[in-house]
Protein backbone atom coordinates (compact mmCIF):
# COMPACT_ATOMS: atom_id res chain seq x y z
CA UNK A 1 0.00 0.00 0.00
CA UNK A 2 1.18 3.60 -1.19
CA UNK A 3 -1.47 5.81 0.53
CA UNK A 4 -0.82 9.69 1.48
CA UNK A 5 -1.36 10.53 4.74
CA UNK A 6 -4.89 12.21 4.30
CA UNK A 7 -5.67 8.93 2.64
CA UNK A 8 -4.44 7.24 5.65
CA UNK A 9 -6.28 9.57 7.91
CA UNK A 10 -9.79 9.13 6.26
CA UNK A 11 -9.42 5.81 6.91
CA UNK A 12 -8.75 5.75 10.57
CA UNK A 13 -11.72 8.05 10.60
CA UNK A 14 -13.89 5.78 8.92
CA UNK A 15 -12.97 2.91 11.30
CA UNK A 16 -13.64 5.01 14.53
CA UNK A 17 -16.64 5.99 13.19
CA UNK A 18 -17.90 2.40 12.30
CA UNK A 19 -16.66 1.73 15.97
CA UNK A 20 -18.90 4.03 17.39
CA UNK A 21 -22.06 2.45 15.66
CA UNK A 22 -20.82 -0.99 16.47
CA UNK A 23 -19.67 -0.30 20.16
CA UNK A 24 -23.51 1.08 20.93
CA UNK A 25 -25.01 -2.40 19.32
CA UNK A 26 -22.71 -4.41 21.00
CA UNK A 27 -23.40 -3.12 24.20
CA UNK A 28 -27.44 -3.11 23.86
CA UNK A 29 -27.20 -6.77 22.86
CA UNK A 30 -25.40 -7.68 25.98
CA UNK A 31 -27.64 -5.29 27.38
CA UNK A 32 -30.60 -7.54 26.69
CA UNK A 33 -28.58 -10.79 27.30
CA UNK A 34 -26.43 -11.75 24.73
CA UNK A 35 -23.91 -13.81 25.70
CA UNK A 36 -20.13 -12.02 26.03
CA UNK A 37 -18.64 -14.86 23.78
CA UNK A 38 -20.66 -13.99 20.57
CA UNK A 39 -19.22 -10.38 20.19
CA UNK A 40 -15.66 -12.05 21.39
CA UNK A 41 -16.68 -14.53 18.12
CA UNK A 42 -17.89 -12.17 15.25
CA UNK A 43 -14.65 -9.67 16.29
CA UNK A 44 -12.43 -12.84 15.68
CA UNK A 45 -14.24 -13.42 12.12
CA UNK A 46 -14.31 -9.67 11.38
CA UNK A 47 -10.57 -9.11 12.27
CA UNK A 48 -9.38 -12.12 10.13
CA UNK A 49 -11.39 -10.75 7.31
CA UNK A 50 -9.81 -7.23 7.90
CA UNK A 51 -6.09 -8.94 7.62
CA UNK A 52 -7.29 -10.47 4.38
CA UNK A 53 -7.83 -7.22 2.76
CA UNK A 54 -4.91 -5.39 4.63
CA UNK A 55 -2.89 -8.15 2.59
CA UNK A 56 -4.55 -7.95 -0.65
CA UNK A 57 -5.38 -4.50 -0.51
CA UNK A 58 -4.11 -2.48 -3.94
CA UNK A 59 -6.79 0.70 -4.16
CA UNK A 60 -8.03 3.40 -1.62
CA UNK A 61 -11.53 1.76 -2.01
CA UNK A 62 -9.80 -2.03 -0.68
CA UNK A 63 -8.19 0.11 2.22
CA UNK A 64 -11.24 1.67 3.30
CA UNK A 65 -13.04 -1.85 3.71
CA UNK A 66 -9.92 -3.05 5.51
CA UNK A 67 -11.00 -0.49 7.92
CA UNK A 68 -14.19 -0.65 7.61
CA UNK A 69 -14.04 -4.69 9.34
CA UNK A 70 -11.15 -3.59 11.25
CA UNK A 71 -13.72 -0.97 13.46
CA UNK A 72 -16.64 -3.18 13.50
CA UNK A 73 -14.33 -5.48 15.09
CA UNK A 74 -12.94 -3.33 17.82
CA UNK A 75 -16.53 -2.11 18.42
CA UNK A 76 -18.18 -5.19 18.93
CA UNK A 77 -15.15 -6.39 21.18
CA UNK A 78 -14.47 -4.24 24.01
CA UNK A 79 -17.88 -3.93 25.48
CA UNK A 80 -18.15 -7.50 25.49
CA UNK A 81 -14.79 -8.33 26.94
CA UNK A 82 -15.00 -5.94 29.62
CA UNK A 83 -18.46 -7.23 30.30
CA UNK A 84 -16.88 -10.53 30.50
CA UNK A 85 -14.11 -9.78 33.15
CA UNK A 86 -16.84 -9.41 36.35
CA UNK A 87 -18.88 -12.22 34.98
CA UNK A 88 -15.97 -14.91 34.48
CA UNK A 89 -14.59 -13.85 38.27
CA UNK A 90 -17.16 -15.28 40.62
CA UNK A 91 -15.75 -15.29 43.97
CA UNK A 92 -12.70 -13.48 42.59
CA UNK A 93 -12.34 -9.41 43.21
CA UNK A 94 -13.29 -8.31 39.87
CA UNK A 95 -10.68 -5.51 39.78
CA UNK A 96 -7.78 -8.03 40.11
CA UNK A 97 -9.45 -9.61 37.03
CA UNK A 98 -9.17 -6.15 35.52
CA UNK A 99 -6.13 -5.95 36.50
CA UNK A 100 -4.73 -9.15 35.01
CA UNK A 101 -6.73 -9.11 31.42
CA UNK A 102 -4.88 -5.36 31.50
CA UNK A 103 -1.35 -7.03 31.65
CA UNK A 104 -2.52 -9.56 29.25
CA UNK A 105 -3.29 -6.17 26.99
CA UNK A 106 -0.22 -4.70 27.76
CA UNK A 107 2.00 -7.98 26.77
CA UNK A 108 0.08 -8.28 23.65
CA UNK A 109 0.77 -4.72 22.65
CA UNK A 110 4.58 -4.96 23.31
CA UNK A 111 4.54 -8.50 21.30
CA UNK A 112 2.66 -6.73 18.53
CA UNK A 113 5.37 -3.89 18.30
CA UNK A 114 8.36 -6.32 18.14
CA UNK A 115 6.57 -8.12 15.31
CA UNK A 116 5.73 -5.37 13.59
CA UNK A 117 9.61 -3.89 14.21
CA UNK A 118 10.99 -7.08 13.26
CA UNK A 119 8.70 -7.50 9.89
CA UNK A 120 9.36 -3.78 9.16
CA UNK A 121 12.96 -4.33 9.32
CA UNK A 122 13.44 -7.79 7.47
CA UNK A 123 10.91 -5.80 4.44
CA UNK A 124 8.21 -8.24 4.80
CA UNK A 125 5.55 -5.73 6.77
CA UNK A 126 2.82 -7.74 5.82
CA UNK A 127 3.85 -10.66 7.87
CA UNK A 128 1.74 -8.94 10.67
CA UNK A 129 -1.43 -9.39 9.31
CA UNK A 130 -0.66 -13.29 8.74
CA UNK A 131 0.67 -14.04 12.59
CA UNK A 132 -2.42 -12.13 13.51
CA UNK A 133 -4.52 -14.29 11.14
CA UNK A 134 -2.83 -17.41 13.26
CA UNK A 135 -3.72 -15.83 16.52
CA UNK A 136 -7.36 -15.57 15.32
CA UNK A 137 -7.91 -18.25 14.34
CA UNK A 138 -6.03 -19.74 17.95
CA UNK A 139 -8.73 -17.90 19.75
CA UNK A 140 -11.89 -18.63 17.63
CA UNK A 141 -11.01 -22.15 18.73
CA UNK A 142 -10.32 -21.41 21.87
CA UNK A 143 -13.90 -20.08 22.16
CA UNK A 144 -15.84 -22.97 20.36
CA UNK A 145 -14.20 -25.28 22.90
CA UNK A 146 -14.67 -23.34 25.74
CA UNK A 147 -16.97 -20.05 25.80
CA UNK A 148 -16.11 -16.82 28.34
CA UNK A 149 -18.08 -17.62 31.43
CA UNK A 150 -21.65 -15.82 30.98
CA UNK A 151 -23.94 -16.86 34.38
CA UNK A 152 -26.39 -14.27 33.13
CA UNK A 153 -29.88 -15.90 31.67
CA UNK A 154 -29.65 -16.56 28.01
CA UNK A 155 -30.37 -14.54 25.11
CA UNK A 156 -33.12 -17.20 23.58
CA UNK A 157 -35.44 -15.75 26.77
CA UNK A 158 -35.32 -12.15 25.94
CA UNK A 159 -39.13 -11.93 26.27
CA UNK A 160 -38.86 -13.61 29.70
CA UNK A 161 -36.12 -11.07 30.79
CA UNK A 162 -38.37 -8.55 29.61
CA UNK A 163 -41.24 -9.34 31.01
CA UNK A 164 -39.68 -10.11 34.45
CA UNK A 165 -37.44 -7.23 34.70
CA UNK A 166 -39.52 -4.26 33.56
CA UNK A 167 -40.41 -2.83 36.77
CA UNK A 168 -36.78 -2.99 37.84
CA UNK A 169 -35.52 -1.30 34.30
CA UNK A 170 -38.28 1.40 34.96
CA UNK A 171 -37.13 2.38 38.33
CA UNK A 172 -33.83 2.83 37.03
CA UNK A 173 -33.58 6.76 37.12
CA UNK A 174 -33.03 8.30 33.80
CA UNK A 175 -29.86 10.10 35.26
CA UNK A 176 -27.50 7.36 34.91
CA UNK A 177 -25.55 8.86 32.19
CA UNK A 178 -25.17 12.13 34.41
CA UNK A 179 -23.60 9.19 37.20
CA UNK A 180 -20.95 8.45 34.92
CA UNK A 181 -20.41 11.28 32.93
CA UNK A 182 -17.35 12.22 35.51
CA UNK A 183 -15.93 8.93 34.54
CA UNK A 184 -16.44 9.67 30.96
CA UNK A 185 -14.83 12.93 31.39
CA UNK A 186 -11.21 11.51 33.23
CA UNK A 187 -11.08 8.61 30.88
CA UNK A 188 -11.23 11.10 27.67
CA UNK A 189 -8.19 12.88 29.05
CA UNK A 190 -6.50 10.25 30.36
CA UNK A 191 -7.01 7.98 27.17
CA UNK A 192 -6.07 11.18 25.38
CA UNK A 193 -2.87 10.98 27.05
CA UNK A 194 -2.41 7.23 26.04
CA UNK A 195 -3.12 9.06 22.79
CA UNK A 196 0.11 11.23 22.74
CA UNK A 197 2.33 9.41 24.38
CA UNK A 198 2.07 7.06 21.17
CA UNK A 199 2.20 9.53 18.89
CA UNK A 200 3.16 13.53 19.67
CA UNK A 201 5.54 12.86 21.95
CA UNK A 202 7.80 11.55 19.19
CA UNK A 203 7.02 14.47 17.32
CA UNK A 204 7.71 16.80 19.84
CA UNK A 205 11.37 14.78 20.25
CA UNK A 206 12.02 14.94 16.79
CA UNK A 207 11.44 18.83 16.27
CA UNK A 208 12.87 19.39 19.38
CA UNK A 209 11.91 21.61 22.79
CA UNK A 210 13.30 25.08 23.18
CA UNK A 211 16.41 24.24 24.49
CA UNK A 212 16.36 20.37 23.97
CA UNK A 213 18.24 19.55 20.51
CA UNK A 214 16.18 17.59 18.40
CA UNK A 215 16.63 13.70 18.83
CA UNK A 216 16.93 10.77 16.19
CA UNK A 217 14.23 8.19 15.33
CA UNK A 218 16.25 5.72 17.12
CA UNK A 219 15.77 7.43 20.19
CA UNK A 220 12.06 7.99 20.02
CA UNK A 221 11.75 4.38 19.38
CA UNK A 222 13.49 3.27 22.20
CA UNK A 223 11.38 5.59 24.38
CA UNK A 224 8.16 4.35 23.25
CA UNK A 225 9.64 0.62 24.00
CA UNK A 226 10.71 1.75 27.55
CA UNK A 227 6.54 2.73 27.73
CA UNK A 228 5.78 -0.63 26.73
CA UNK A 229 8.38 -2.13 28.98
CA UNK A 230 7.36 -0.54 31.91
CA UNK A 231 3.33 -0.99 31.39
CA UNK A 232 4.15 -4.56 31.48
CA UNK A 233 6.36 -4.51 34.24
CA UNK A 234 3.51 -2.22 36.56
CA UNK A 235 0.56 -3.34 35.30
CA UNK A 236 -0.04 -6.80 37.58
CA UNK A 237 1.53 -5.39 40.70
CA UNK A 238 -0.18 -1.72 40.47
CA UNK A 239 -3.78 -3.54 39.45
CA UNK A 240 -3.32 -5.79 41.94
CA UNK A 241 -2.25 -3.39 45.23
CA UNK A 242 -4.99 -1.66 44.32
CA UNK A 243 -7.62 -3.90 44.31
CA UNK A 244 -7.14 -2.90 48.49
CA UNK A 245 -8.06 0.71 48.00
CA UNK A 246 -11.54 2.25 46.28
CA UNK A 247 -11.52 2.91 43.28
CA UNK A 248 -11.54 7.05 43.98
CA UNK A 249 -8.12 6.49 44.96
CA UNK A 250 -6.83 4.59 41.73
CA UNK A 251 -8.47 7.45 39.69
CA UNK A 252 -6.54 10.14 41.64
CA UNK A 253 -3.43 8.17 41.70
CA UNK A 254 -3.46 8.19 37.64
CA UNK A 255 -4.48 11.59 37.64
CA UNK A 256 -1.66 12.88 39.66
CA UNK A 257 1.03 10.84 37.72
CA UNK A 258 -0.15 11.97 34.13
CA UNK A 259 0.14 15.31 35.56
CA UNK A 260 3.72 14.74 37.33
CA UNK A 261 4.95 13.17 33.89
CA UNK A 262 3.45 16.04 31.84
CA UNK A 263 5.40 18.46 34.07
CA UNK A 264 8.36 16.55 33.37
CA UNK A 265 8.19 16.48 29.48
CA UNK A 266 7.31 20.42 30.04
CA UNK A 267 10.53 21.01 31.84
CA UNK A 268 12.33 18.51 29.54
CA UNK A 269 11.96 21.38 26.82
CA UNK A 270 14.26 24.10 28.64
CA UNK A 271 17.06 21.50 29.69
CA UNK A 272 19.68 21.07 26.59
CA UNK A 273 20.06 17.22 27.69
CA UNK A 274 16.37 17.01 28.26
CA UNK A 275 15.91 13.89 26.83
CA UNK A 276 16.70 11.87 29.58
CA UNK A 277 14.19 13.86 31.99
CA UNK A 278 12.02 12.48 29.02
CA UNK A 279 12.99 8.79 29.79
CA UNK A 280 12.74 9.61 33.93
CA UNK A 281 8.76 10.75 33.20
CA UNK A 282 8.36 7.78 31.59
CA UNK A 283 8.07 5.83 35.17
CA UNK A 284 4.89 8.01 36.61
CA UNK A 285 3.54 8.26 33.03
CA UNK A 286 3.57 4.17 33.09
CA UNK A 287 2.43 4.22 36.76
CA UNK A 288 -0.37 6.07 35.71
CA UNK A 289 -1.43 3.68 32.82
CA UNK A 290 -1.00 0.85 34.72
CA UNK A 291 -3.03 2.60 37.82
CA UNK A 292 -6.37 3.83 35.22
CA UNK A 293 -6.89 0.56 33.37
CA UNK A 294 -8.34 -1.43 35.75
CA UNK A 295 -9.68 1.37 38.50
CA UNK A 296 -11.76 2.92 35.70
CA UNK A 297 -13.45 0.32 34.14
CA UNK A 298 -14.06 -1.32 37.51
CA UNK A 299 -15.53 2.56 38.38
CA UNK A 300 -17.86 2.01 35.42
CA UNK A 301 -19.61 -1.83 36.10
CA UNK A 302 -20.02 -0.38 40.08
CA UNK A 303 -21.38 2.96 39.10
CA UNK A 304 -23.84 1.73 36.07
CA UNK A 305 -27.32 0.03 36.72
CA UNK A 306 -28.03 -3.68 36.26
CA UNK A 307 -29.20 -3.47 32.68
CA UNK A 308 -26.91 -0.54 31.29
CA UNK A 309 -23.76 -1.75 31.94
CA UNK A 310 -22.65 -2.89 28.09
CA UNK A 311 -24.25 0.35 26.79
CA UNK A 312 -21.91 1.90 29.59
CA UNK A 313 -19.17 0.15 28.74
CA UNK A 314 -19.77 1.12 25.53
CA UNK A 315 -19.68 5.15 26.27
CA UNK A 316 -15.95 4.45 28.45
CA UNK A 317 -14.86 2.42 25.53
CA UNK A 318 -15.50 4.89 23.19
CA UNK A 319 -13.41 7.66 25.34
CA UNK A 320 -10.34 5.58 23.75
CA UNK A 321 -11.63 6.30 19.88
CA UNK A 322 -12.17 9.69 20.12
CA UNK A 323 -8.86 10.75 22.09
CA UNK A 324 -7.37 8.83 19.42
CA UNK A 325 -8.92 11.13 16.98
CA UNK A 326 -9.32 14.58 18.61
CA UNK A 327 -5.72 14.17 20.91
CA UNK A 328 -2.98 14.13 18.25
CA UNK A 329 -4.87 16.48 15.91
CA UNK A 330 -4.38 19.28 18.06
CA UNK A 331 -1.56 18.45 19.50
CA UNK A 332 -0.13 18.37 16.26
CA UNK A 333 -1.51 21.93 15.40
CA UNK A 334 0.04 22.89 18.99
CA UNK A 335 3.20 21.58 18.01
CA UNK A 336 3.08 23.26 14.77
CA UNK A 337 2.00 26.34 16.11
CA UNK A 338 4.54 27.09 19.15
CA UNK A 339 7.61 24.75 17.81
CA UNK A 340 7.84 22.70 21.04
CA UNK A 341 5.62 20.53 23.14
CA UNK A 342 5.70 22.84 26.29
CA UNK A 343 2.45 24.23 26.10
CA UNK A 344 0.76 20.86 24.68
CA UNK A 345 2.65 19.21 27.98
CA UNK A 346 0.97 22.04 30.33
CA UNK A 347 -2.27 22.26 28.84
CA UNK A 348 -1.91 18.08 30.10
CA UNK A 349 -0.62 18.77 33.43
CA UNK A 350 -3.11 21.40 34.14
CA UNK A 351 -6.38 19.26 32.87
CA UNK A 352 -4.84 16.30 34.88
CA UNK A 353 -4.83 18.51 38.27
CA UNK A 354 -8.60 19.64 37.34
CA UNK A 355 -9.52 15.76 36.79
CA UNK A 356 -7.68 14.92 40.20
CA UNK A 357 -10.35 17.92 41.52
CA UNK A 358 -13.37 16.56 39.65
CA UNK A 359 -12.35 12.87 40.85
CA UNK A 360 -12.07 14.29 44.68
CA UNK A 361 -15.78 15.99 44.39
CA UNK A 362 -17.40 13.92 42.17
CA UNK A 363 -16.15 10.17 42.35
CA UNK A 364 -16.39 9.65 46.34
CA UNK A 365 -18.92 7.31 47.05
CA UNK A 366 -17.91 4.40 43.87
């Protein structure tokens, strides 16, 4: 594939848009019942059909169905998987769940970037899209032979679920939304800063800070691999100490790191070998990763009512898609704007310390 980068863009678009749609039926499936592993299921078959026409793909039109597959396949996934966690756990503190499937996540993505490294580097980039055809296919089996644990009653009795549960569904008070709106509003910011940590931070290294030189490619990768590195290395331990605390506390733990690590880069732009302060915010940026993961969505299945929790999980999960969008666009017109990444780093900081606030006021009783 030869595409430009506005081709490239529209398609991303077109997938996070697709996501949205297919996020919001996911989640009023499992809403009404649907078992967790048939999302789990038709995300396996959509992803494998989305490597085939990665693979095959020659025109703009063959990479926008790519894409196309590739966001119904997120969509339907993460409401169902997250749904899944709680429900599979039975005696077992659901945020330790969390907090394990999280450093399953975390593995997976640093696997995923070696491959892809590796492929890139041999000239055979396409290789990714045929180990993750393998893995697929590994998991659809998987689930034939032995479904996510679902103790909820099954979709064929919809009508009975119905029937039974209306009074219940009734008396749930139309301000749920407003409940978790708080939680919508950390886990945009602090997905947007997932966002540029991926992305505009290697920018920012590459064009430089105001006194920081400008640093090679090399460096920026092995930046983003000491991320990766140190997400895996937190994640279990972090998730798991606090599964001992409410989740308040996680949420203003992460806050206060993103905004400690923001400060950091900030500074990093005045300091000629600022690069290495770079690396150093690294460690509460990671901390801070490792502490939101689990605390939010665990925030989310507490906070939302009985028979709104996939269409909730389907609102947090969609926090991740549109940071992904909305973050590095203007942070890149930031960047272009001022030169450096200290007032995109501040703007961070500063929203982090208002999101520790609206966690502390808002977020006491989860």
């Amino acid at each position: 594939m030869n595409f430009s980068s506005t081709q490239i863009g529209k398609g991303i678009a077109l997938a996070a848009f697709v996501g949205t749609i297919a996020r919001l039926i996911s989640g009023r499936f499992l809403d009404i019942g649907l078992k967790c592993s048939w999302p789990v299921r038709w995300t396996v078959v959509l992803a494998i059909l989305a490597d085939l026409c990665f693979i095959q793909a020659g025109n703009f039109q063959e990479y926008l169905q790519a894409q196309i597959l590739l966001g119904l396949a997120a969509g339907f996934y993460w409401p169902a998987v997250e749904l899944a966690v709680p429900l599979s756990c039975g005696n077992y503190p659901s945020m330790r769940g969390f907090s394990l499937v999280r450093s399953a996540d975390a593995l997976g993505m640093s696997l995923g970037a070696l491959f892809g490294t590796i492929s890139a580097l041999v000239g055979v980039i396409k290789m990714v899209y045929i180990l993750d055809i393998i893995w697929m296919l590994f998991v659809l089996a998987w689930l034939i032979v032995s479904p996510i644990t679902d103790r909820r009653i099954n979709f064929t009795n919809q009508k009975f679920i119905s029937k039974q549960t209306v009074i219940e569904t009734e008396t749930v008070s139309s301000n749920w939304i407003l409940k978790i709106l708080p939680l919508l509003v950390i886990s945009f910011i602090a997905t947007a800063m997932f966002a540029l940590l991926q992305s505009s931070l290697s920018l920012d290294l590459v064009q430089g800070g105001i006194f920081r030189p400008p640093v090679t490619e090399t460096w920026c990768s092995a930046l983003i691999a000491i991320q990766l590195v140190l997400l895996v290395v937190f994640q279990w331990p972090v998730g798991r100490w606090l599964t001992d605390h409410d989740v308040s506390f996680g949420l203003g733990l992460s806050m206060l790191g993103f905004s400690v690590g923001s400060l950091l880069l900030c500074i990093s732009t005045f300091l000629k070998y600022g690069v290495f302060l770079v690396a150093l915010a690294q460690v509460p940026l990671s901390l801070s990763i490792a502490a939101f993961l689990p605390t939010a969505t665990e925030a989310i299945i507490k906070v939302s009512p009985k028979y709104r929790k996939g269409i909730a999980l389907a609102f947090f999960s969609q926090c991740f898609a549109l940071s992904a969008v909305i973050a590095p666009v203007l942070a890149g017109y930031l960047l272009d704007l001022y030169g450096n990444g200290f007032i995109l780093w501040s703007i961070m900081s500063l929203a982090c310390i208002f999101m520790l606030a609206l966690n502390k006021s808002t977020i006491t009783s989860y």
